[in-house]
PDB file of N, CA and C in Angstrom:
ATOM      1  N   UNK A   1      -1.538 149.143 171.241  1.00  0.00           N
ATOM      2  CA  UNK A   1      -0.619 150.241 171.425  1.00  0.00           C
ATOM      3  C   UNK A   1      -1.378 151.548 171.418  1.00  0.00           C
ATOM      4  N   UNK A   2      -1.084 152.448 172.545  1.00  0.00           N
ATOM      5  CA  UNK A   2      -1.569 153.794 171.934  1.00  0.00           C
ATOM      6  C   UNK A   2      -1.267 154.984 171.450  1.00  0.00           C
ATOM      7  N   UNK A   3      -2.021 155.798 171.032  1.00  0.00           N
ATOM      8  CA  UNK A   3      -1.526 156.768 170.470  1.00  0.00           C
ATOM      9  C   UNK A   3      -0.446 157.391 170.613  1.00  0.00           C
ATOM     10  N   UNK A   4       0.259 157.323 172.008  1.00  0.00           N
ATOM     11  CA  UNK A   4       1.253 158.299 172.379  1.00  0.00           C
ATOM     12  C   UNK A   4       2.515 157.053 172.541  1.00  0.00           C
ATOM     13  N   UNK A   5       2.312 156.155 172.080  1.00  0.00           N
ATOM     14  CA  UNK A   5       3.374 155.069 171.901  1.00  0.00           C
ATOM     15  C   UNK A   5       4.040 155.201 170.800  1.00  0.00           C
ATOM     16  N   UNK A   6       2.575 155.322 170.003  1.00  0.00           N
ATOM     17  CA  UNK A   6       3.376 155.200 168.318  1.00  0.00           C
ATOM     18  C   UNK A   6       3.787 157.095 168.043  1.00  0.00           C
ATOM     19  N   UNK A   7       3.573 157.670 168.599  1.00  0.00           N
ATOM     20  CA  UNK A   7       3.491 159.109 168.475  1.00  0.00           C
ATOM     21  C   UNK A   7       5.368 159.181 168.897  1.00  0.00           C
ATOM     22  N   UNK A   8       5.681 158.784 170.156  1.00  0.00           N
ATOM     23  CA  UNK A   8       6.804 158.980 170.936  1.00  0.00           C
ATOM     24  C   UNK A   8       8.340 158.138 169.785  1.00  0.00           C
ATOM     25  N   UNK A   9       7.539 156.564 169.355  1.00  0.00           N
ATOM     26  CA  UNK A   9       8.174 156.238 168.371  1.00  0.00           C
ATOM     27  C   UNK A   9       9.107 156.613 166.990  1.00  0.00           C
ATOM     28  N   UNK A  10       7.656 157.244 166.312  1.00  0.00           N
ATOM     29  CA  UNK A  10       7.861 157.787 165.216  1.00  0.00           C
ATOM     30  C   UNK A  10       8.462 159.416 165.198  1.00  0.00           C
ATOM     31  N   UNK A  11       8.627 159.965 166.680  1.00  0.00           N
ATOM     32  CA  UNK A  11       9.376 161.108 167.088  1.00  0.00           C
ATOM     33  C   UNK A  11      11.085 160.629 166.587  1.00  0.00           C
ATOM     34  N   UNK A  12      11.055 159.486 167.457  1.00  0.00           N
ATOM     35  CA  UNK A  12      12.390 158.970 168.066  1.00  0.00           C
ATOM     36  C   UNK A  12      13.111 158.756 166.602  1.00  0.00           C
ATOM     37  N   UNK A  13      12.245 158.196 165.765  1.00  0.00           N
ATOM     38  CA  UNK A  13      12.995 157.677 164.436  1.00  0.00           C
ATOM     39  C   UNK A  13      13.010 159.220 163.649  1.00  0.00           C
ATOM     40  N   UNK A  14      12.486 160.015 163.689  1.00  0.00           N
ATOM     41  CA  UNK A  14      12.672 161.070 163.039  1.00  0.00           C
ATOM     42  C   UNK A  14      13.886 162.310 163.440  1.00  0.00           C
ATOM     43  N   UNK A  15      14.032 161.611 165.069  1.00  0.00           N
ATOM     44  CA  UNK A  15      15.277 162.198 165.452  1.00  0.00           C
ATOM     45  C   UNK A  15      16.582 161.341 165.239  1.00  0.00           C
ATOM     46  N   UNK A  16      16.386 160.334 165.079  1.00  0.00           N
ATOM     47  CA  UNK A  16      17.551 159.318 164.303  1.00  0.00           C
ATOM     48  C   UNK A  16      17.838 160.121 163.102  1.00  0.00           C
ATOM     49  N   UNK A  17      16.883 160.235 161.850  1.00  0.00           N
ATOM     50  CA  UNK A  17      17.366 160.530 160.686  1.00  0.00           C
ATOM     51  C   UNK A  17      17.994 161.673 160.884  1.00  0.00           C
ATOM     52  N   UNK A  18      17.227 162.467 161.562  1.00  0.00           N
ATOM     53  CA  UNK A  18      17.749 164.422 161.564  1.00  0.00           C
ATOM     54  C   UNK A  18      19.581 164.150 161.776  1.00  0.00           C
ATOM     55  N   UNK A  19      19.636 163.286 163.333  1.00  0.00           N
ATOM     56  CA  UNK A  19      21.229 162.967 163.490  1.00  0.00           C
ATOM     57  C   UNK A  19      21.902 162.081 162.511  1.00  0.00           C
ATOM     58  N   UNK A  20      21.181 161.325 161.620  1.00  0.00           N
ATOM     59  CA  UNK A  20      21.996 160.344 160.513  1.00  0.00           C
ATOM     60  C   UNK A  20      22.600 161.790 159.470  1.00  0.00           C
ATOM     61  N   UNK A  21      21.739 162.558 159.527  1.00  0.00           N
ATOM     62  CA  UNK A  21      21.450 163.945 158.244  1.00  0.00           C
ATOM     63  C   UNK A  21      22.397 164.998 158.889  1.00  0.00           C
ATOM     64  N   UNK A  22      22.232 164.627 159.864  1.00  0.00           N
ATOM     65  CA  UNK A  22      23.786 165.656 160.808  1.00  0.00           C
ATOM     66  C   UNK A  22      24.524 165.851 160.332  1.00  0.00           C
ATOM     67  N   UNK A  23      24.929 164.210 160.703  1.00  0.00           N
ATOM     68  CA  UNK A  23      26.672 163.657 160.482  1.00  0.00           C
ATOM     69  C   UNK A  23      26.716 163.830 159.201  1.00  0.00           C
ATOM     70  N   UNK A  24      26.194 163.122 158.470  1.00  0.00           N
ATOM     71  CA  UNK A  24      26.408 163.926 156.772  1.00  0.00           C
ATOM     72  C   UNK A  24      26.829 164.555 156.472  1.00  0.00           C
ATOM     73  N   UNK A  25      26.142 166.162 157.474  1.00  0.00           N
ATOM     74  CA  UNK A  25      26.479 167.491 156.503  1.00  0.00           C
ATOM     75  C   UNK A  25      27.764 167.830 156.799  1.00  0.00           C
ATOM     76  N   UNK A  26      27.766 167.322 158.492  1.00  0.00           N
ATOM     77  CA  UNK A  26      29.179 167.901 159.260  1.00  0.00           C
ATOM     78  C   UNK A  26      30.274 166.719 158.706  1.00  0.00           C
ATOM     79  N   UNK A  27      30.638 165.980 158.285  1.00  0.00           N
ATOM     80  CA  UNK A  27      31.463 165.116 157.609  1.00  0.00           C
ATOM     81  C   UNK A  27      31.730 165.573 156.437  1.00  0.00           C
ATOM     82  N   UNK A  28      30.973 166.438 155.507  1.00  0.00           N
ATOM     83  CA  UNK A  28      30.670 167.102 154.477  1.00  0.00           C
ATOM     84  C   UNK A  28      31.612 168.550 154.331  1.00  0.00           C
ATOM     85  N   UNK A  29      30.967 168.953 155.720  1.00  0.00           N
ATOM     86  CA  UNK A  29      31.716 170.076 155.975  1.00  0.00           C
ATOM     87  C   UNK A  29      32.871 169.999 156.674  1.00  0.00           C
ATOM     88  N   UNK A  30      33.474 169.062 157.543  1.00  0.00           N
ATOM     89  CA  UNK A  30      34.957 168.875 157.320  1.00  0.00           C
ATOM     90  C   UNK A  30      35.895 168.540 156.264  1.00  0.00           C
ATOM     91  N   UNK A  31      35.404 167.455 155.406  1.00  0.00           N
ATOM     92  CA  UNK A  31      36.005 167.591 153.896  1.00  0.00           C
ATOM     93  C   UNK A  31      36.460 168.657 153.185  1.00  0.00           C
ATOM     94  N   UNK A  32      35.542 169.621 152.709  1.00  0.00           N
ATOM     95  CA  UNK A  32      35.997 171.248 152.739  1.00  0.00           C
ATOM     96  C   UNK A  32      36.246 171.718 153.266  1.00  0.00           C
ATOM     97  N   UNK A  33      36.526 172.125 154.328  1.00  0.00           N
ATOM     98  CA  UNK A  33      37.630 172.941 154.907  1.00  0.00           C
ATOM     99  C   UNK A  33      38.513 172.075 155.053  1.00  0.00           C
ATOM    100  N   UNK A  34      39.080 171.010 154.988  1.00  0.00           N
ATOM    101  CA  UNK A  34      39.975 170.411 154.759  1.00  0.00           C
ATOM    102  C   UNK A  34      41.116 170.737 153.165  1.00  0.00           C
ATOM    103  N   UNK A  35      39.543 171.158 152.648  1.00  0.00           N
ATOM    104  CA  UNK A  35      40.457 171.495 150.856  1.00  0.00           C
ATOM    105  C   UNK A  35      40.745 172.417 150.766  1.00  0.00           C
ATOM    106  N   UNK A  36      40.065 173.397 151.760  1.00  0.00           N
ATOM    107  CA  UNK A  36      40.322 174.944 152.082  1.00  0.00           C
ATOM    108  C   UNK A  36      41.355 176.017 152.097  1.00  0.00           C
ATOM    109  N   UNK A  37      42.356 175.552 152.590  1.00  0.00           N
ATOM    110  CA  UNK A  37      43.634 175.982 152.104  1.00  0.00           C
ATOM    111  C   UNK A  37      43.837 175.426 150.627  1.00  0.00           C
ATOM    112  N   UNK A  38      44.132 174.423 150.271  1.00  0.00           N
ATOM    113  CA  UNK A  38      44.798 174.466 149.083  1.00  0.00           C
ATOM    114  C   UNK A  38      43.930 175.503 147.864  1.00  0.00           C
ATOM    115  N   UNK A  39      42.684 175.352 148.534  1.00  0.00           N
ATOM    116  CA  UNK A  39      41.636 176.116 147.389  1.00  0.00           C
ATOM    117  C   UNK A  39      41.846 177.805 147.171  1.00  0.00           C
ATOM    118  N   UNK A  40      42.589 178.549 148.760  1.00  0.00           N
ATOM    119  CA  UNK A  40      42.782 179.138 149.058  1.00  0.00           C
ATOM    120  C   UNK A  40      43.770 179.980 148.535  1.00  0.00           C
ATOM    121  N   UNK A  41      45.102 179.143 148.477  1.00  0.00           N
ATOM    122  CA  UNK A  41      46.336 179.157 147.689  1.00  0.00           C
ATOM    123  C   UNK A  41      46.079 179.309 146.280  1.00  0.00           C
ATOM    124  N   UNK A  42      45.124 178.107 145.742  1.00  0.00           N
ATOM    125  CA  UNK A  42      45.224 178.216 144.316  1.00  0.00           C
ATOM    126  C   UNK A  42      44.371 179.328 143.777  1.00  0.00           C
ATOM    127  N   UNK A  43      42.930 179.924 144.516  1.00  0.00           N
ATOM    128  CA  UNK A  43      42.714 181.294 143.854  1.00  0.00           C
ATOM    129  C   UNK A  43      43.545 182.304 144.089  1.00  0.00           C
ATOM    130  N   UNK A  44      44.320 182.494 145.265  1.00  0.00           N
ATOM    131  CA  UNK A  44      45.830 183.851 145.561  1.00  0.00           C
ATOM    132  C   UNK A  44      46.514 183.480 144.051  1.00  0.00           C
ATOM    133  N   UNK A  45      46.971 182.445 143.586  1.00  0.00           N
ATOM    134  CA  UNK A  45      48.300 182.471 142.658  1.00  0.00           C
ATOM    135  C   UNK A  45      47.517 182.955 141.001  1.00  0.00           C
ATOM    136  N   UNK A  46      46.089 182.459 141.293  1.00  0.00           N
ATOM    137  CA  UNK A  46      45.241 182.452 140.068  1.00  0.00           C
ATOM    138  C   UNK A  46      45.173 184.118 139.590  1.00  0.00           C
ATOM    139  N   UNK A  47      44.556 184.847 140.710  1.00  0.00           N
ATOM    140  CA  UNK A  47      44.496 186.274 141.216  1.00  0.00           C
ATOM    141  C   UNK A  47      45.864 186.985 140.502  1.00  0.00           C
ATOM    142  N   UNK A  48      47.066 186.694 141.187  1.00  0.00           N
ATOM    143  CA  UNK A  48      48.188 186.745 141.241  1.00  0.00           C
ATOM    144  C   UNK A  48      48.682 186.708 139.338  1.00  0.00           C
ATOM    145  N   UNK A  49      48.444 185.562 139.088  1.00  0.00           N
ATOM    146  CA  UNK A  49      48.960 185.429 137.575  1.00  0.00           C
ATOM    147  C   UNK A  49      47.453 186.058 136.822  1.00  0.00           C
ATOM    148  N   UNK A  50      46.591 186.680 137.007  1.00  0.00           N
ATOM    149  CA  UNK A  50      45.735 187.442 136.442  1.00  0.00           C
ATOM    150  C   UNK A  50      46.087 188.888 136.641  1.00  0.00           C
ATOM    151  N   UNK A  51      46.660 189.424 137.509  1.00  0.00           N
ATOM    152  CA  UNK A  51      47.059 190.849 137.538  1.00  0.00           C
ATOM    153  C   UNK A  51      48.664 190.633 136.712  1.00  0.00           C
ATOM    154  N   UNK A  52      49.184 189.728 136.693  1.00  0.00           N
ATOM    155  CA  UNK A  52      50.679 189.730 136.382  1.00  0.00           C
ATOM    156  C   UNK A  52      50.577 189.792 134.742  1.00  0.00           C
ATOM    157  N   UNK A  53      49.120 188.961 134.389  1.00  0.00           N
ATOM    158  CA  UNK A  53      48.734 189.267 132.650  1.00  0.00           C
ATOM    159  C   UNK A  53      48.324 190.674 132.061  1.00  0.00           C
ATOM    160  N   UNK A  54      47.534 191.053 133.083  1.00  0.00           N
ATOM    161  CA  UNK A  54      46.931 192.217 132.840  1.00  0.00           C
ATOM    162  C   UNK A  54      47.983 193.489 132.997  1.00  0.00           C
ATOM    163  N   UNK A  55      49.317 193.212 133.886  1.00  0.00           N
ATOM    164  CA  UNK A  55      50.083 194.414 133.873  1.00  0.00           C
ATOM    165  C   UNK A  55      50.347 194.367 132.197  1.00  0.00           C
ATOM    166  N   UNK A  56      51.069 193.130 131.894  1.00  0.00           N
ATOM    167  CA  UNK A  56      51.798 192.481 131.063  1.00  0.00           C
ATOM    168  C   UNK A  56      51.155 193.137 129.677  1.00  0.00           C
ATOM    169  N   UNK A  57      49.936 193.425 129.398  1.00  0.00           N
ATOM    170  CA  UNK A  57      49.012 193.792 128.364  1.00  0.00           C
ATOM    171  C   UNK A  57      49.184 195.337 127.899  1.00  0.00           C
ATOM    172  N   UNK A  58      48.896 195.801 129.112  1.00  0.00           N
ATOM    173  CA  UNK A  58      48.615 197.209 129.504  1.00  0.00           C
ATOM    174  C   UNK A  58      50.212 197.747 129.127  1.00  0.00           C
ATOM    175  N   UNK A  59      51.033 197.178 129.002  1.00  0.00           N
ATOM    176  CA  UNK A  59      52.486 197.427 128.724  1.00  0.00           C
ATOM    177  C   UNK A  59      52.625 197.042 127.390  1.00  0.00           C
ATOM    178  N   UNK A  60      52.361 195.990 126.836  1.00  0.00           N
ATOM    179  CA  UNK A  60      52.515 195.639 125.425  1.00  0.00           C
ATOM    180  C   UNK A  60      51.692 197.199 124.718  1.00  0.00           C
ATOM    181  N   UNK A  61      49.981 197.054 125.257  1.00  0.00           N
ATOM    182  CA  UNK A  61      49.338 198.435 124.477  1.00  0.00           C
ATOM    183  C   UNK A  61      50.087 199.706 124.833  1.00  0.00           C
ATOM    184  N   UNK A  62      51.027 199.721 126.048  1.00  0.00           N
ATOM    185  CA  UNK A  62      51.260 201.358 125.796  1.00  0.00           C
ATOM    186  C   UNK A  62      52.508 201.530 125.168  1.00  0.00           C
ATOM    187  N   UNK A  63      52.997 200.088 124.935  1.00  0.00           N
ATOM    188  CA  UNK A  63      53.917 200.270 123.684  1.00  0.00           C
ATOM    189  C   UNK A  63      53.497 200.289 122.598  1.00  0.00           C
ATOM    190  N   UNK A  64      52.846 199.649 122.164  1.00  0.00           N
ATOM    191  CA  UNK A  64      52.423 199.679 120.701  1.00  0.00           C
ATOM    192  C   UNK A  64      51.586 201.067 120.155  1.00  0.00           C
ATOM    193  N   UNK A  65      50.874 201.483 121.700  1.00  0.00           N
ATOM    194  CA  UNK A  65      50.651 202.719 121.304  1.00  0.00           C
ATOM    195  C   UNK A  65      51.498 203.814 121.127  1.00  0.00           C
ATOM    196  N   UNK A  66      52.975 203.670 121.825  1.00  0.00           N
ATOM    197  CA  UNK A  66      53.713 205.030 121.420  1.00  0.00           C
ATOM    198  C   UNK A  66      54.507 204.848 120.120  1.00  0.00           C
ATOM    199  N   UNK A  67      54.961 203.216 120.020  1.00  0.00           N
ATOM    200  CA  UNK A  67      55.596 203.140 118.477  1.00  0.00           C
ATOM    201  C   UNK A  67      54.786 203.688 117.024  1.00  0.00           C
ATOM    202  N   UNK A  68      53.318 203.436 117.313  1.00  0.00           N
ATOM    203  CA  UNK A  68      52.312 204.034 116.732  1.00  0.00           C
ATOM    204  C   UNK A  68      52.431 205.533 116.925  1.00  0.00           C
ATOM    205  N   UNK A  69      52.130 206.452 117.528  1.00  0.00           N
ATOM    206  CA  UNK A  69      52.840 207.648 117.541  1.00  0.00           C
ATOM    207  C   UNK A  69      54.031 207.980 117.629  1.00  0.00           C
ATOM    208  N   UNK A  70      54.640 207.420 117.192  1.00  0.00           N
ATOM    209  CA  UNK A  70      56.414 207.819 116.762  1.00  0.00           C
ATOM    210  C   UNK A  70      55.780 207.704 115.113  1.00  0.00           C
ATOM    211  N   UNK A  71      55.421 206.525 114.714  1.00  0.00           N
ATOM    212  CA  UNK A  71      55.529 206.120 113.392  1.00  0.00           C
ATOM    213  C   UNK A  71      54.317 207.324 112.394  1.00  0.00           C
ATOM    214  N   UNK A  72      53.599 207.448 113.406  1.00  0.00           N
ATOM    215  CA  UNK A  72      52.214 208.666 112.545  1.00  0.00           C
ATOM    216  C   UNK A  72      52.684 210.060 112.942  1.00  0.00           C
ATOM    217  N   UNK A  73      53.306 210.211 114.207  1.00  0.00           N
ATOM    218  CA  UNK A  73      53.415 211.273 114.039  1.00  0.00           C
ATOM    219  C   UNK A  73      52.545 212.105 115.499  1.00  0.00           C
ATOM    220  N   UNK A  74      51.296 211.458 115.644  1.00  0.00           N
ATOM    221  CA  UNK A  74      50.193 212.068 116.450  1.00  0.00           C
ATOM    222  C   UNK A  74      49.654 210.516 117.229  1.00  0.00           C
ATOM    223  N   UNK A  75      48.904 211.251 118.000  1.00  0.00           N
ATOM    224  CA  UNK A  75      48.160 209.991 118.698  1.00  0.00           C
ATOM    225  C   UNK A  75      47.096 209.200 117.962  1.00  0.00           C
ATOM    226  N   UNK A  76      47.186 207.938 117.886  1.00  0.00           N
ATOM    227  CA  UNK A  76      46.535 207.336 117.463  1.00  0.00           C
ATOM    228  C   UNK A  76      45.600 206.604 118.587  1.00  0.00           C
ATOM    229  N   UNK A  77      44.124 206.366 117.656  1.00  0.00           N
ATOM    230  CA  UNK A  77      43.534 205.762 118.752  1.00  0.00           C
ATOM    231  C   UNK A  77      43.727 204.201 118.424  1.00  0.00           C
ATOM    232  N   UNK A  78      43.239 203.847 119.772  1.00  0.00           N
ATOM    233  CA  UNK A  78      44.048 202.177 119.663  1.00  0.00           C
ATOM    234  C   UNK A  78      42.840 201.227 118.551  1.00  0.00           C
ATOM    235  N   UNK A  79      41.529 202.227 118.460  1.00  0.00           N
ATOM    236  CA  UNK A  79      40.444 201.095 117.875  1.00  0.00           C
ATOM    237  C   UNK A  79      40.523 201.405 116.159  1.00  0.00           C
ATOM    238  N   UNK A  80      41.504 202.302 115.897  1.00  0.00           N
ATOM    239  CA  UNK A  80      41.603 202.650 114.278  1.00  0.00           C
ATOM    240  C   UNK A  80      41.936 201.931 113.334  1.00  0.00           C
ATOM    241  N   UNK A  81      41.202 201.709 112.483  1.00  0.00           N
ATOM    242  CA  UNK A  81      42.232 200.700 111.542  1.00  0.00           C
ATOM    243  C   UNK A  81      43.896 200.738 111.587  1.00  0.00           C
ATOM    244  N   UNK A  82      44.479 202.182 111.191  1.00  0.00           N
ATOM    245  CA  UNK A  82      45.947 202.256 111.319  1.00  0.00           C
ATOM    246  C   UNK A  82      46.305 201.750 111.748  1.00  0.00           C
ATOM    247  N   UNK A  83      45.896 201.616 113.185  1.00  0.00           N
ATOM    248  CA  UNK A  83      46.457 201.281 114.193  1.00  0.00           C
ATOM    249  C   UNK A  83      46.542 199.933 114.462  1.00  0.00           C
ATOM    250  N   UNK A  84      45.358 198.989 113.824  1.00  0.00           N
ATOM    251  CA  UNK A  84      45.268 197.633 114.199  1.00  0.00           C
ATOM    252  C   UNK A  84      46.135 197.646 113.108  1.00  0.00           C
ATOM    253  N   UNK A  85      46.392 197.725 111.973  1.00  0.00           N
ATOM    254  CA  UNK A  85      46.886 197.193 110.885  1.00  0.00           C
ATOM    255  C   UNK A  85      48.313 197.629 111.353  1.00  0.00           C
ATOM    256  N   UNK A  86      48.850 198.324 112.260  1.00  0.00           N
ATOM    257  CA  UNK A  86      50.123 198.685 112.234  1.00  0.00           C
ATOM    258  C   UNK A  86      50.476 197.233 113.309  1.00  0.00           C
ATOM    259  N   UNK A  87      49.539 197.008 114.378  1.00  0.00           N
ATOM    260  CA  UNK A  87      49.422 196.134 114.922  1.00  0.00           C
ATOM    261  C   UNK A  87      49.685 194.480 114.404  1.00  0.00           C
ATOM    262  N   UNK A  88      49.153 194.360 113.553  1.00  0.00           N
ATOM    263  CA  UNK A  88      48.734 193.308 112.950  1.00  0.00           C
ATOM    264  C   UNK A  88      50.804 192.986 111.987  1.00  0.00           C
ATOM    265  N   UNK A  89      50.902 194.188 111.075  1.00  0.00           N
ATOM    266  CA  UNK A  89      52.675 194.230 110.742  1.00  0.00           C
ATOM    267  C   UNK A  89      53.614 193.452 111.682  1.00  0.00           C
ATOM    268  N   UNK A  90      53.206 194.554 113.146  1.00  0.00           N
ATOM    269  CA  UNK A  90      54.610 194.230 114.311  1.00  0.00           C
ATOM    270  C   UNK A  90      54.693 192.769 114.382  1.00  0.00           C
ATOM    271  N   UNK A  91      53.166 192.242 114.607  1.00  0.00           N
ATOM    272  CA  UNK A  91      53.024 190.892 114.621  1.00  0.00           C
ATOM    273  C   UNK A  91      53.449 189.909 113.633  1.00  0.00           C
ATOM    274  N   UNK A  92      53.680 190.275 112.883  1.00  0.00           N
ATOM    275  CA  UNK A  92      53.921 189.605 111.800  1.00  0.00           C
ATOM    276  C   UNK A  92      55.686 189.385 111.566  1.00  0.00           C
ATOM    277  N   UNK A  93      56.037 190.504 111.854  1.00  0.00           N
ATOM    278  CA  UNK A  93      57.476 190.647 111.807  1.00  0.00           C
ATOM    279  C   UNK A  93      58.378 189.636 113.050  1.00  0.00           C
ATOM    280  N   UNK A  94      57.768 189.774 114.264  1.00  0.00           N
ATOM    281  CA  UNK A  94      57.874 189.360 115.768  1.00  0.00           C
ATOM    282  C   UNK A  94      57.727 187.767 115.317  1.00  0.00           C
ATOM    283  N   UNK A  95      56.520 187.129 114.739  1.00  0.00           N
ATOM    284  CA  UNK A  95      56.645 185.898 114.564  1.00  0.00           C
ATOM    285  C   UNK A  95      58.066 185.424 113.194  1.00  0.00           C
ATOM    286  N   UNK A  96      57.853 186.288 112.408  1.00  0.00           N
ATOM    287  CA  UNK A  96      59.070 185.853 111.175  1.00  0.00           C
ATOM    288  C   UNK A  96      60.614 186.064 112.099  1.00  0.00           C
ATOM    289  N   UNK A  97      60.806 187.445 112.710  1.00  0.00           N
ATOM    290  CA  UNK A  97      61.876 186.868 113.571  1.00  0.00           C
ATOM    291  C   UNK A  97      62.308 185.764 114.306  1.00  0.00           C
ATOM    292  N   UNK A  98      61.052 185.504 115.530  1.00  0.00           N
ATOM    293  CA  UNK A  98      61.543 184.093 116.050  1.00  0.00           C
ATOM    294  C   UNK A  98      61.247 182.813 115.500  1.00  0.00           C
ATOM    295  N   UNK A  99      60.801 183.157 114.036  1.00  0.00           N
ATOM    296  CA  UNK A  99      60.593 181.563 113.386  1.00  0.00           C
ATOM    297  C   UNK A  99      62.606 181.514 112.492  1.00  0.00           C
ATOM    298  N   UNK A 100      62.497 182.766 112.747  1.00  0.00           N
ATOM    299  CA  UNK A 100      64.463 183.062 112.245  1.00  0.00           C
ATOM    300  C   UNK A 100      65.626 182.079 113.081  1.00  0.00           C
ATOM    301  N   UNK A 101      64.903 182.725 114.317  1.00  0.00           N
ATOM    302  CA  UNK A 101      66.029 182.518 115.229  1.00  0.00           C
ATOM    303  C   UNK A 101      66.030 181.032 115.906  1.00  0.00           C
ATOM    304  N   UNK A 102      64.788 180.548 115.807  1.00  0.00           N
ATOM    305  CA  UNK A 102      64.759 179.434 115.747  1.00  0.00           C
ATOM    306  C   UNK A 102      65.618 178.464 114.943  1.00  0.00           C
ATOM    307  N   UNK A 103      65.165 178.904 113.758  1.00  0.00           N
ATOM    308  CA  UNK A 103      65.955 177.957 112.730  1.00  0.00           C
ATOM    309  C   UNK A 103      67.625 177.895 112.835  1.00  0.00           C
ATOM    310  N   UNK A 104      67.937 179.435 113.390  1.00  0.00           N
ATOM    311  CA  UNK A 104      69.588 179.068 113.457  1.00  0.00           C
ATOM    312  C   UNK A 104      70.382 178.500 114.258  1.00  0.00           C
ATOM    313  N   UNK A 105      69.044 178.771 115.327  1.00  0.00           N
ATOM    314  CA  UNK A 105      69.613 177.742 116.588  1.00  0.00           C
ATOM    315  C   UNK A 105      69.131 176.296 116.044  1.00  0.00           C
ATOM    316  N   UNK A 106      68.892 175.545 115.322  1.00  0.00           N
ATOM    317  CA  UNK A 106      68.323 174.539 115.087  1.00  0.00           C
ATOM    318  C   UNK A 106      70.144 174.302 114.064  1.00  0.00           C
ATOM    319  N   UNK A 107      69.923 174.789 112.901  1.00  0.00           N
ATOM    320  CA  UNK A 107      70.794 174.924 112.044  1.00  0.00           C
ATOM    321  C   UNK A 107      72.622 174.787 112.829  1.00  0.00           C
ATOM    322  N   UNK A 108      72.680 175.546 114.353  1.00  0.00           N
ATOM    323  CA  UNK A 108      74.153 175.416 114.871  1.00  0.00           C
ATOM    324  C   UNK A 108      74.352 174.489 115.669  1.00  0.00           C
ATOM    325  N   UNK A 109      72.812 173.729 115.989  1.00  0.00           N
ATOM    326  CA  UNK A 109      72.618 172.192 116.496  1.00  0.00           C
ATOM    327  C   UNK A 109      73.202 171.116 115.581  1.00  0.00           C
ATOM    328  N   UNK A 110      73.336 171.219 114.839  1.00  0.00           N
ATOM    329  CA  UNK A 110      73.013 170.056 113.375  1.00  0.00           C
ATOM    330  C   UNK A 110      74.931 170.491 113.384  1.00  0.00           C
ATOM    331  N   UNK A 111      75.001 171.852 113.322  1.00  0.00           N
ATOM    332  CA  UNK A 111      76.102 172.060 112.881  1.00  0.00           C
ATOM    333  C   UNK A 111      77.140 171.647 113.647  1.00  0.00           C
ATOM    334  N   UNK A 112      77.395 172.290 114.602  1.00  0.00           N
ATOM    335  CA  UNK A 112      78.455 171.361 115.657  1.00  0.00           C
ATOM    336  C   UNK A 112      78.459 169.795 116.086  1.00  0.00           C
ATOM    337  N   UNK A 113      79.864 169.263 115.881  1.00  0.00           N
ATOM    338  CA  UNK A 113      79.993 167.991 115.678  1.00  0.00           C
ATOM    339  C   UNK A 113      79.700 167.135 117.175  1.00  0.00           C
ATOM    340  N   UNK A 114      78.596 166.259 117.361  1.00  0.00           N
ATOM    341  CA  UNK A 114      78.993 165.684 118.419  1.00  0.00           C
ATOM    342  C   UNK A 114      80.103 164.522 118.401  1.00  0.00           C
ATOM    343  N   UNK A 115      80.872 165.105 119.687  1.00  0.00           N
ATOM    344  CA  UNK A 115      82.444 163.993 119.476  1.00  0.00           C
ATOM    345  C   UNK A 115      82.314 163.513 120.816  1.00  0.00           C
ATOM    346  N   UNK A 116      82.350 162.099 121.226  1.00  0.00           N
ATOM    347  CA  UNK A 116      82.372 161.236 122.308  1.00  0.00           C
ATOM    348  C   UNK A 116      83.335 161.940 123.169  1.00  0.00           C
ATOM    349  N   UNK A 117      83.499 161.362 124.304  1.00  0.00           N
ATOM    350  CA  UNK A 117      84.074 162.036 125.122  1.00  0.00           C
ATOM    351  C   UNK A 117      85.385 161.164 124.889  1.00  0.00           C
ATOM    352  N   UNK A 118      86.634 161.578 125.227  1.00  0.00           N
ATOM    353  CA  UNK A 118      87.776 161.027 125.199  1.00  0.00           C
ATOM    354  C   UNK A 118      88.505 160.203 126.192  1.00  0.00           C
ATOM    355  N   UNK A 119      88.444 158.566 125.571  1.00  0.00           N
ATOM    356  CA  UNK A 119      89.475 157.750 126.197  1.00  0.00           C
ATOM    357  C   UNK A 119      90.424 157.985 127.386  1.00  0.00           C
ATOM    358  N   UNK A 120      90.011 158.053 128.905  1.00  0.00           N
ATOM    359  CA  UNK A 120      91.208 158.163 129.359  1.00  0.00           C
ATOM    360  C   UNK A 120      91.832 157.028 130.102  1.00  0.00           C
ATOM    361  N   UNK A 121      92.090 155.818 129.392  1.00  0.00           N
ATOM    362  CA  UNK A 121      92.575 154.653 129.581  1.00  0.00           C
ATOM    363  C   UNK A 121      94.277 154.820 130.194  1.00  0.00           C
TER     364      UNK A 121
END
């Protein structure tokens, strides 16, 4: 055999793999964009419920910051002790309420009688 036999050969098989290595990537890369939309959707709603937290925050602090200046009197800054500790109260109160209201709704569960429904024979 000569040189330009085995030369032309070992071309041919190296252009096999390149196209085996093709299809791969491009089979690869139809898979994803296949997921593409849904991936698409789910960072919009992700985005979406990350600004909807962050309004959500920014509203809790500029309440807590004005009940805090109602209650002092002056502006408080939000990193002051007072202020966390006034923080730290609301919280405290907010959970003892709905551990309240819980219980009475629990308590008018228990309380009202369940009565079968009535016979209409």
């Amino acid at each position: 055999m000569s040189v330009i036999n085995i030369f032309v050969k070992s071309f041919s098989v190296d252009q096999l793999i390149d196209h085996k290595h093709s299809r791969v990537q491009e089979k690869l890369i139809a898979a994803n964009m296949a997921k593409m939309p849904k991936m698409i959707a789910d960072w919009r709603r992700e985005k979406r419920e990350s600004k909807l937290k962050q309004k959500e925050e920014k509203a809790r602090r500029d309440m807590l910051l004005s009940q805090a200046r109602e209650r002092f009197g002056y502006a408080v800054d939000p990193r002051s002790p007072k202020f966390l500790e006034m923080v730290a109260e609301i919280e405290k109160e907010e959970k003892k309420r709905r551990k309240l209201v819980k219980r009475r709704l629990k308590e008018e569960q228990v309380a009202a009688p369940v009565t079968p429904p009535a016979d209409s024979s």
